[in-house]
PDB file of N, CA and C in Angstrom:
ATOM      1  N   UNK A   1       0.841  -1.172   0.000  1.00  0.00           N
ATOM      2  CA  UNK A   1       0.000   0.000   0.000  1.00  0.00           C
ATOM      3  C   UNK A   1       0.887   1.237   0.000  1.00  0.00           C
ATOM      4  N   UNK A   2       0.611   2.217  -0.703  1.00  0.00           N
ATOM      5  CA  UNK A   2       1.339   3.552  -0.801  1.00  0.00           C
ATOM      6  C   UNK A   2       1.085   4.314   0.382  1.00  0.00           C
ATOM      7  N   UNK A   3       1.735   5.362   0.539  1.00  0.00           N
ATOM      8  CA  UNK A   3       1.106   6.391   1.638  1.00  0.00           C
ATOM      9  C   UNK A   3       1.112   7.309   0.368  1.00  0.00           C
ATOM     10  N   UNK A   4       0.452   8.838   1.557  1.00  0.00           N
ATOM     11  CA  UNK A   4       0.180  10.166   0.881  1.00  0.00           C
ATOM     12  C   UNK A   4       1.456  10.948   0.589  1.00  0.00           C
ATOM     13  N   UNK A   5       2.003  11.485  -0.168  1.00  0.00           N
ATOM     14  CA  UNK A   5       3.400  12.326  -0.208  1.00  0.00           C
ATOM     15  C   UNK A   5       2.852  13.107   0.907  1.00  0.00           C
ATOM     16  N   UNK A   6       1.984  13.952   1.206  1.00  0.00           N
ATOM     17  CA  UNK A   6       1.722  14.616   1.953  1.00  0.00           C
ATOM     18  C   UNK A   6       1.765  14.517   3.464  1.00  0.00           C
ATOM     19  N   UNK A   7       2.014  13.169   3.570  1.00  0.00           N
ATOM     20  CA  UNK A   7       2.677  12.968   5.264  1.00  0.00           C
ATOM     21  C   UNK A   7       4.415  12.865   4.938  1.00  0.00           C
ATOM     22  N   UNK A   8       4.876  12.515   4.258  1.00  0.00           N
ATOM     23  CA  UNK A   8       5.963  12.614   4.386  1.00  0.00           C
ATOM     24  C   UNK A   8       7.111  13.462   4.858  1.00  0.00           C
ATOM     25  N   UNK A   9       6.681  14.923   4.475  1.00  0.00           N
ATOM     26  CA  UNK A   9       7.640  15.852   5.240  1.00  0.00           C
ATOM     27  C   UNK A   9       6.865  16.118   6.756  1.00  0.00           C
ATOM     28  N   UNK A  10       5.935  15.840   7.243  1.00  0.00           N
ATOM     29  CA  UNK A  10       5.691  15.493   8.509  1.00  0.00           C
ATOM     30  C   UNK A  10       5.794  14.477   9.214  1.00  0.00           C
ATOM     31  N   UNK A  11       5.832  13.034   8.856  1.00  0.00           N
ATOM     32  CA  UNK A  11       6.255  12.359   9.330  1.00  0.00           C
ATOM     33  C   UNK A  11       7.848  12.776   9.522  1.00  0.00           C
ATOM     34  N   UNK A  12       8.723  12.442   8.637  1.00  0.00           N
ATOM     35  CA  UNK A  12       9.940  12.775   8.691  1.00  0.00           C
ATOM     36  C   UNK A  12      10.670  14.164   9.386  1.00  0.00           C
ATOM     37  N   UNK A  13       9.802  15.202   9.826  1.00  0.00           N
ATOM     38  CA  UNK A  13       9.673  15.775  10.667  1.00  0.00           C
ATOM     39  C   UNK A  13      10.520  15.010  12.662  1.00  0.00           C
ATOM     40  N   UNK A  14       9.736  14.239  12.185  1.00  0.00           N
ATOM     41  CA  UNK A  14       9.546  13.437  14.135  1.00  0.00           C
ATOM     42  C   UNK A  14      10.742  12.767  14.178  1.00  0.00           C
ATOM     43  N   UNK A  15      11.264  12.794  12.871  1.00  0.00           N
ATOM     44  CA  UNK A  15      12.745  11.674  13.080  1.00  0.00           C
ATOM     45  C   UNK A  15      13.880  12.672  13.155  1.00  0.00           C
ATOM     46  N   UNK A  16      14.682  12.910  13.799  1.00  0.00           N
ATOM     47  CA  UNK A  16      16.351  13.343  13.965  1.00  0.00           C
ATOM     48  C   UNK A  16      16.865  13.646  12.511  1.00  0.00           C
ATOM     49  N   UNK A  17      17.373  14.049  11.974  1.00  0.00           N
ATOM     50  CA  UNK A  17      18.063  14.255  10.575  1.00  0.00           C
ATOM     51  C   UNK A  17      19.566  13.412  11.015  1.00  0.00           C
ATOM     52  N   UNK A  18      19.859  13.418  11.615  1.00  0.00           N
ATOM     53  CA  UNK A  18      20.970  12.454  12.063  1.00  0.00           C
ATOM     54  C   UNK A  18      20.399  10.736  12.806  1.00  0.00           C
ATOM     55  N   UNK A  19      20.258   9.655  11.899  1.00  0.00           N
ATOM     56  CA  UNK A  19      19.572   8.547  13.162  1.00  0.00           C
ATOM     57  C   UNK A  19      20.966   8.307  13.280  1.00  0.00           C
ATOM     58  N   UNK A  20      22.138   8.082  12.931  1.00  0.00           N
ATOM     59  CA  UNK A  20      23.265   7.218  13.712  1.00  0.00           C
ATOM     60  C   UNK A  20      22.957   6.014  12.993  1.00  0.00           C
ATOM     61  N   UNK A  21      23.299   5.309  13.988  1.00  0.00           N
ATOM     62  CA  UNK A  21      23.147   3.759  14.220  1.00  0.00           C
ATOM     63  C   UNK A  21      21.694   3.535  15.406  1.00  0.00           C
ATOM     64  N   UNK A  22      21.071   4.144  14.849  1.00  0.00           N
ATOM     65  CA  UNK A  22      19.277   3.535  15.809  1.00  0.00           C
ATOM     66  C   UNK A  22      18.834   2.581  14.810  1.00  0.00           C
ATOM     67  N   UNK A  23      17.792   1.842  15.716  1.00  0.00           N
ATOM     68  CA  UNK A  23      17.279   0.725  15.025  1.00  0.00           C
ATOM     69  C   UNK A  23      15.739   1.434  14.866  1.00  0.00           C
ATOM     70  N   UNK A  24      15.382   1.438  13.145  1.00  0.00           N
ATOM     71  CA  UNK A  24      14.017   1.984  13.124  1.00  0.00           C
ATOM     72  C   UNK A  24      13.252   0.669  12.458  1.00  0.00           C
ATOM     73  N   UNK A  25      11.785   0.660  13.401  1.00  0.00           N
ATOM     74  CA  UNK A  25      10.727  -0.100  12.974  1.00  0.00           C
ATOM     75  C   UNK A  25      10.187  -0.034  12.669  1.00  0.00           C
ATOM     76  N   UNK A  26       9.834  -0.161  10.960  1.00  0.00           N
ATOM     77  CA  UNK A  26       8.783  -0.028  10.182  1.00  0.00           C
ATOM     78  C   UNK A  26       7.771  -0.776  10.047  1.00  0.00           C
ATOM     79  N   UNK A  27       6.350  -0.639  10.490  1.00  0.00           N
ATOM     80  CA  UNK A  27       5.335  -1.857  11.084  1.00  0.00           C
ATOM     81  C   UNK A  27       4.586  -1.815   9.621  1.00  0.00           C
ATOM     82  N   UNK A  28       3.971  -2.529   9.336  1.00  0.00           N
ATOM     83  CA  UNK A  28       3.484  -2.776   7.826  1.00  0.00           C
ATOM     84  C   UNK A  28       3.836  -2.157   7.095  1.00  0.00           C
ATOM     85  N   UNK A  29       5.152  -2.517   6.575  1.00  0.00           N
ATOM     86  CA  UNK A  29       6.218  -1.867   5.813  1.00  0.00           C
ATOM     87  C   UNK A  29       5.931  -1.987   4.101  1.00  0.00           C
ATOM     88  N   UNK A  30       5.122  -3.062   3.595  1.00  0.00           N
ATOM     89  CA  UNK A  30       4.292  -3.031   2.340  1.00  0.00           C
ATOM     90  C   UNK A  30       5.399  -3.401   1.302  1.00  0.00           C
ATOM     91  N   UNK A  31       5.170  -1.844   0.559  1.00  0.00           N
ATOM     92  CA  UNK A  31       6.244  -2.444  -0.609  1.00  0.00           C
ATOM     93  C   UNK A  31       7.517  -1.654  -0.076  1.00  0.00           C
ATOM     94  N   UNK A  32       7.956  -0.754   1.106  1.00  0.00           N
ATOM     95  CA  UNK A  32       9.318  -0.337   1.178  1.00  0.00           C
ATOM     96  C   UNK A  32       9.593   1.145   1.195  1.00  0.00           C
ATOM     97  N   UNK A  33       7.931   1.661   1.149  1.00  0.00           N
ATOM     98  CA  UNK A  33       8.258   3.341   0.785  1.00  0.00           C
ATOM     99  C   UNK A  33       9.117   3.871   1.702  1.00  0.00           C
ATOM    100  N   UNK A  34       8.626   4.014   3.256  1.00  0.00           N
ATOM    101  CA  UNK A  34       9.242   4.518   4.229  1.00  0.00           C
ATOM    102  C   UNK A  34      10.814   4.051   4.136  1.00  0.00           C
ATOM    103  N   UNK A  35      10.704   2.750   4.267  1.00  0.00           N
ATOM    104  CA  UNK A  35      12.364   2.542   3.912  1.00  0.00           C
ATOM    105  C   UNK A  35      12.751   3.421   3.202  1.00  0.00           C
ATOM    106  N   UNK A  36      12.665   3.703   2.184  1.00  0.00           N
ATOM    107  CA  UNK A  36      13.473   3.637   0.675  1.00  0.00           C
ATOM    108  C   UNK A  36      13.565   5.334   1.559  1.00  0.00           C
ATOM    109  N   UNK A  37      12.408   5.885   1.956  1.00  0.00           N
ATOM    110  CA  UNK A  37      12.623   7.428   1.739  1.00  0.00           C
ATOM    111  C   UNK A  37      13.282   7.991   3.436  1.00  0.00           C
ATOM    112  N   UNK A  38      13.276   7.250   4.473  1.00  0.00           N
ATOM    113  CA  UNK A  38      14.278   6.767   5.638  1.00  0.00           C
ATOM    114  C   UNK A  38      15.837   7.185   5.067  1.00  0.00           C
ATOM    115  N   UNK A  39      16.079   5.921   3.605  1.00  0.00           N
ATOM    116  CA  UNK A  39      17.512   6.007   3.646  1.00  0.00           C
ATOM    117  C   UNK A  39      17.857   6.834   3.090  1.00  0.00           C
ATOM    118  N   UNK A  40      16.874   7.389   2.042  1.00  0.00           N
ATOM    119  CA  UNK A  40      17.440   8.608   0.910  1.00  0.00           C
ATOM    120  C   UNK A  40      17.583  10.446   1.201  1.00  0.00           C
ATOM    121  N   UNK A  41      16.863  10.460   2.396  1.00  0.00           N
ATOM    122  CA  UNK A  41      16.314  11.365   3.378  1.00  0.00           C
ATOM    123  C   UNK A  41      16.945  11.648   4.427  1.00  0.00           C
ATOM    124  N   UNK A  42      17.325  11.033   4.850  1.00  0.00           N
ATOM    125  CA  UNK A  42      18.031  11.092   6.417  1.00  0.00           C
ATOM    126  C   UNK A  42      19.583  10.163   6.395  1.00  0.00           C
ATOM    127  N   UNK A  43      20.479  10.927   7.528  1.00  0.00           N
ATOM    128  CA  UNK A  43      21.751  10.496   7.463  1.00  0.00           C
ATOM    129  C   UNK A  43      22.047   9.776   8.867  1.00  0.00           C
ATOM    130  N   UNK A  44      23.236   9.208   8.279  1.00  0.00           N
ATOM    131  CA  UNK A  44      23.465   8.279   9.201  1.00  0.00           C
ATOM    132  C   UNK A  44      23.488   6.459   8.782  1.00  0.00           C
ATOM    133  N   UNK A  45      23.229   4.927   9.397  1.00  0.00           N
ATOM    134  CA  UNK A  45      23.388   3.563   8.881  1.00  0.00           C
ATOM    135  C   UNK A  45      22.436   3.296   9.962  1.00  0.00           C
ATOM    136  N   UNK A  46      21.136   3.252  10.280  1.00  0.00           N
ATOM    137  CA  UNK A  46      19.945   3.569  11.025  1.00  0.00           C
ATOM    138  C   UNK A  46      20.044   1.914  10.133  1.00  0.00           C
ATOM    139  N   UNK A  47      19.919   0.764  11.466  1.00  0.00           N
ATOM    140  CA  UNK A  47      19.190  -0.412  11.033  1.00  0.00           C
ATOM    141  C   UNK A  47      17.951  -0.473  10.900  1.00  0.00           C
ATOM    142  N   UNK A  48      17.373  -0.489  10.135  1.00  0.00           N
ATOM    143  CA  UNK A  48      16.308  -0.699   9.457  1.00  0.00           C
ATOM    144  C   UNK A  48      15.360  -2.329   9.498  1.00  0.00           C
ATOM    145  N   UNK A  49      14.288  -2.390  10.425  1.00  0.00           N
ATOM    146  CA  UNK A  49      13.587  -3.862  10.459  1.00  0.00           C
ATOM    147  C   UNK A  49      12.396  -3.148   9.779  1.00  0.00           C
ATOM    148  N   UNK A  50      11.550  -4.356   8.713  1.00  0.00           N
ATOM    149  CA  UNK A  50      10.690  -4.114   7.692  1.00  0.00           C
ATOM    150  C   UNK A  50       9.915  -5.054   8.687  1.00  0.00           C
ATOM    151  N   UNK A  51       8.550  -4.950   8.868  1.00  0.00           N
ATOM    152  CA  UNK A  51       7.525  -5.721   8.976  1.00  0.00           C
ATOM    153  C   UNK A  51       6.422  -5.158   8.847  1.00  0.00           C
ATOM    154  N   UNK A  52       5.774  -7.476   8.182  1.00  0.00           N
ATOM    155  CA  UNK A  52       4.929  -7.132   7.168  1.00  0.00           C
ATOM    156  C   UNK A  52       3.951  -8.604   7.219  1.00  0.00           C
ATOM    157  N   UNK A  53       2.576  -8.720   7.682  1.00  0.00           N
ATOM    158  CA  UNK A  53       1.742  -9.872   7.093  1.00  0.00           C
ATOM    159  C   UNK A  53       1.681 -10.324   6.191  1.00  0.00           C
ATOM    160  N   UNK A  54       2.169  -9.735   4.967  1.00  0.00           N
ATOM    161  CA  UNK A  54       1.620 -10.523   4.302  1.00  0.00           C
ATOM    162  C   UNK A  54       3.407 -10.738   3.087  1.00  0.00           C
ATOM    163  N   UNK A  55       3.344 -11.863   3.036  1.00  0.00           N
ATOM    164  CA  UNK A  55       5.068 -12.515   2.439  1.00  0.00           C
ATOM    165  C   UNK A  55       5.795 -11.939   1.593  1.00  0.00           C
ATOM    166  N   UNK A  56       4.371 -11.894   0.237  1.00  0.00           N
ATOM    167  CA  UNK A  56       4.630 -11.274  -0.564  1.00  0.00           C
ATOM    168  C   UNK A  56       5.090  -9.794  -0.898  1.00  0.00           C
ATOM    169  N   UNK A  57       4.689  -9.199  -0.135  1.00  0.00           N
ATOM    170  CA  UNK A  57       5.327  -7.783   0.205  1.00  0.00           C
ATOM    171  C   UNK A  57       7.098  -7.916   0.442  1.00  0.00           C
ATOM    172  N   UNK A  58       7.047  -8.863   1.233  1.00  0.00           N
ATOM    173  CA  UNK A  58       7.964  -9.078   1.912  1.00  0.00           C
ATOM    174  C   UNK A  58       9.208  -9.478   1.280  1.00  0.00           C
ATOM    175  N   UNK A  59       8.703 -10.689   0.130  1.00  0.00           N
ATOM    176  CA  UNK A  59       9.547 -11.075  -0.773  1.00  0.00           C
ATOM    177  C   UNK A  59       9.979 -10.255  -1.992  1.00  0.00           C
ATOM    178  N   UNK A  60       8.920  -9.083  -2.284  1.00  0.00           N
ATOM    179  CA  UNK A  60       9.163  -8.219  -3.353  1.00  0.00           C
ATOM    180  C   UNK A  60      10.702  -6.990  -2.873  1.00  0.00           C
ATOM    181  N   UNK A  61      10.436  -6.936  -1.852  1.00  0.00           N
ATOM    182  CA  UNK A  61      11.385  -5.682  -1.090  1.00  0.00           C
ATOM    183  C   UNK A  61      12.778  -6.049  -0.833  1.00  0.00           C
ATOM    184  N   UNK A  62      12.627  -7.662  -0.700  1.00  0.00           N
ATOM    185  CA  UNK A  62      14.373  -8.265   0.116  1.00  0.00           C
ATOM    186  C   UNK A  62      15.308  -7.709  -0.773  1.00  0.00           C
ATOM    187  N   UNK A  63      15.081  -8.144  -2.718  1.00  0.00           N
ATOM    188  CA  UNK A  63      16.249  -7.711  -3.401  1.00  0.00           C
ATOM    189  C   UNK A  63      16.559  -6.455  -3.254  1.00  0.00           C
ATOM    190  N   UNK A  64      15.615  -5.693  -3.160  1.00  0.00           N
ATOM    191  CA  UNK A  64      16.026  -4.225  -2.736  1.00  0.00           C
ATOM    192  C   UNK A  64      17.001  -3.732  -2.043  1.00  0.00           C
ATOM    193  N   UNK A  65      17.317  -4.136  -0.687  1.00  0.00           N
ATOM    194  CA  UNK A  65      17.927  -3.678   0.092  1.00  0.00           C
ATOM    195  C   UNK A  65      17.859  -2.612   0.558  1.00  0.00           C
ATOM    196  N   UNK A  66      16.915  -2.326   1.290  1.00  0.00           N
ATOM    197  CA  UNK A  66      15.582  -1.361   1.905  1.00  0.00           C
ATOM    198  C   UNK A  66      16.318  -1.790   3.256  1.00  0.00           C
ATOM    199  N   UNK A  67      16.034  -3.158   4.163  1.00  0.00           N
ATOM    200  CA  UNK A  67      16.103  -3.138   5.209  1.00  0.00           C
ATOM    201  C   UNK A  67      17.038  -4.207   5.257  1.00  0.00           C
ATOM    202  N   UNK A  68      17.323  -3.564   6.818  1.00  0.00           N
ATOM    203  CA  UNK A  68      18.596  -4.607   7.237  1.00  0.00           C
ATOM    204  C   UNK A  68      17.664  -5.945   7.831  1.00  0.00           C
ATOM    205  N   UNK A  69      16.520  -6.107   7.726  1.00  0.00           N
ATOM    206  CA  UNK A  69      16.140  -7.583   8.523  1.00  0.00           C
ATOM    207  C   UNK A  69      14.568  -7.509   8.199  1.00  0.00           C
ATOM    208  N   UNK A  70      13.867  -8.550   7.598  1.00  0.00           N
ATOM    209  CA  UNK A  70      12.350  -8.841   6.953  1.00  0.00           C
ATOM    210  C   UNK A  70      12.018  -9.430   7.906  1.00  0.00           C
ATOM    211  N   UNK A  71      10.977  -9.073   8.547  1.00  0.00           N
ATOM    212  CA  UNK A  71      10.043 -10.173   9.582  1.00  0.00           C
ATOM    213  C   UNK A  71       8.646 -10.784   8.871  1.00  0.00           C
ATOM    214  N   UNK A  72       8.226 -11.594   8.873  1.00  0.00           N
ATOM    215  CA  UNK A  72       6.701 -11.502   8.729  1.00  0.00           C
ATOM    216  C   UNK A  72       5.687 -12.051   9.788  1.00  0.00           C
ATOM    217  N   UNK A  73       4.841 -11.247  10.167  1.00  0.00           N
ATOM    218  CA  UNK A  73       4.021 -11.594  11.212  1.00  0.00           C
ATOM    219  C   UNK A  73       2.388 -11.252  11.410  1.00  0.00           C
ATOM    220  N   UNK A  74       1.846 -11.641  12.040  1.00  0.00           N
ATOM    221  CA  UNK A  74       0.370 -11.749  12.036  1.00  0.00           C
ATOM    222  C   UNK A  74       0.398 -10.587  13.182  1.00  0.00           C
ATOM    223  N   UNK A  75      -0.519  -9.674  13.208  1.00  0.00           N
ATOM    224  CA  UNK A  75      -0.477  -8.768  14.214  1.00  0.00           C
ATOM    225  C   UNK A  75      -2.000  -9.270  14.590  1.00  0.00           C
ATOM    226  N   UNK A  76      -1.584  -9.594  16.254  1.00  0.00           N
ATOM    227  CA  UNK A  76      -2.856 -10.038  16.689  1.00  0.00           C
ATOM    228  C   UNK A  76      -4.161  -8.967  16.851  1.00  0.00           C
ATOM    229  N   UNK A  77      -5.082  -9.597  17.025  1.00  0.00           N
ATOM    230  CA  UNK A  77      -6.657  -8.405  17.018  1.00  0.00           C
ATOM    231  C   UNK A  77      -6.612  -7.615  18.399  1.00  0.00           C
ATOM    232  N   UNK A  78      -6.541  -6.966  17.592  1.00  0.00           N
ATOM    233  CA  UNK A  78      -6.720  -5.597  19.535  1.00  0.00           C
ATOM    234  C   UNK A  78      -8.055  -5.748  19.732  1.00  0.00           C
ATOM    235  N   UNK A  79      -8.247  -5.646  21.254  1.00  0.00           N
ATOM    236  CA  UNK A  79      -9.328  -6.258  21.923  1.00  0.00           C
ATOM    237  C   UNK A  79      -9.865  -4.611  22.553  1.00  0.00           C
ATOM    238  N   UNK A  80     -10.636  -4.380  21.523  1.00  0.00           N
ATOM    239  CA  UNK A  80     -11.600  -3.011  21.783  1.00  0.00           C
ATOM    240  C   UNK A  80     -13.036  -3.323  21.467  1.00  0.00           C
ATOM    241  N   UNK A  81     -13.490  -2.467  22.019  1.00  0.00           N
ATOM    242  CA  UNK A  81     -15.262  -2.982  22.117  1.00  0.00           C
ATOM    243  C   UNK A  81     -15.755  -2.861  21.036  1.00  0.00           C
ATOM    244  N   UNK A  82     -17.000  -3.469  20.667  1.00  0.00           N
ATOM    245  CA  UNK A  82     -17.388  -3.154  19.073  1.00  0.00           C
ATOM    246  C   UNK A  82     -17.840  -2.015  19.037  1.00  0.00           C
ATOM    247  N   UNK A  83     -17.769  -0.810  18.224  1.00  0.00           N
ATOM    248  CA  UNK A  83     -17.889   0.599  18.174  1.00  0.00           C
ATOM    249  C   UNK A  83     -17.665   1.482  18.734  1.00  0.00           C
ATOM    250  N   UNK A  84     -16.710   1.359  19.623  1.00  0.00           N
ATOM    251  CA  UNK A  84     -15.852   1.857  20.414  1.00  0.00           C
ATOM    252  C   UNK A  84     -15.137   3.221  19.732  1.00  0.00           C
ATOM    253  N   UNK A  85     -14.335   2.702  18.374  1.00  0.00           N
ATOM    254  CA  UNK A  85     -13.718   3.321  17.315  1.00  0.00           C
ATOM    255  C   UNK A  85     -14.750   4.437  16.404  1.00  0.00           C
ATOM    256  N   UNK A  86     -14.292   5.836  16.472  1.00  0.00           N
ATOM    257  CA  UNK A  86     -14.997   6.449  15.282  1.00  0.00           C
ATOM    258  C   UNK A  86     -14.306   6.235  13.723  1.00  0.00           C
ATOM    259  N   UNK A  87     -12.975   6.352  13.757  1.00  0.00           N
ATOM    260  CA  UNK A  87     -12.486   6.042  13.178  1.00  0.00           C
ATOM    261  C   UNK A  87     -11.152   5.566  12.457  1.00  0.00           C
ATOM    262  N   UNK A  88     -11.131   4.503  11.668  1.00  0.00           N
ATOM    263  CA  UNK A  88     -10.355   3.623  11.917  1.00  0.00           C
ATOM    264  C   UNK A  88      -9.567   3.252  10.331  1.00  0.00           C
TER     265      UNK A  88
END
């Protein structure tokens, strides 16, 4: 899934312009955007973990070399009441 360009210079905002050597976690990491724009964007060798449900995402991104480490995992159901959420 893509994001909006339009979060991007706000998101990237919240991150340091220097990561170093921090370890950043990208949680449904998809096809790699955040990666890709993490490394091209910001300075520093910031290890990079990609995770992602679903494999195929997962398997499309490895040749890349986006991230230093692919997880794939099921993110369990958060236990909120039914309609609890306005929106979601």
């Amino acid at each position: 899934m893509s994001h909006s360009q339009l979060l991007t210079a706000p998101v990237l905002g919240f991150l340091p312009d220097d990561l170093g050597h921090r370890v950043v976690l990208d949680v449904g990491c998809g096809f790699g955007e955040w990666g890709f724009i993490i490394r091209t964007r910001k300075h520093g060798s910031p290890f990079l973990i990609g995770v992602d449900v679903w494999r195929p995402y997962l398997e499309r991104i490895q040749s890349l070399n986006i991230y230093d480490e692919l997880i794939q995992v099921k993110i369990p159901r958060i236990p909120l009441k039914k309609k609890s959420i306005d929106v979601s």
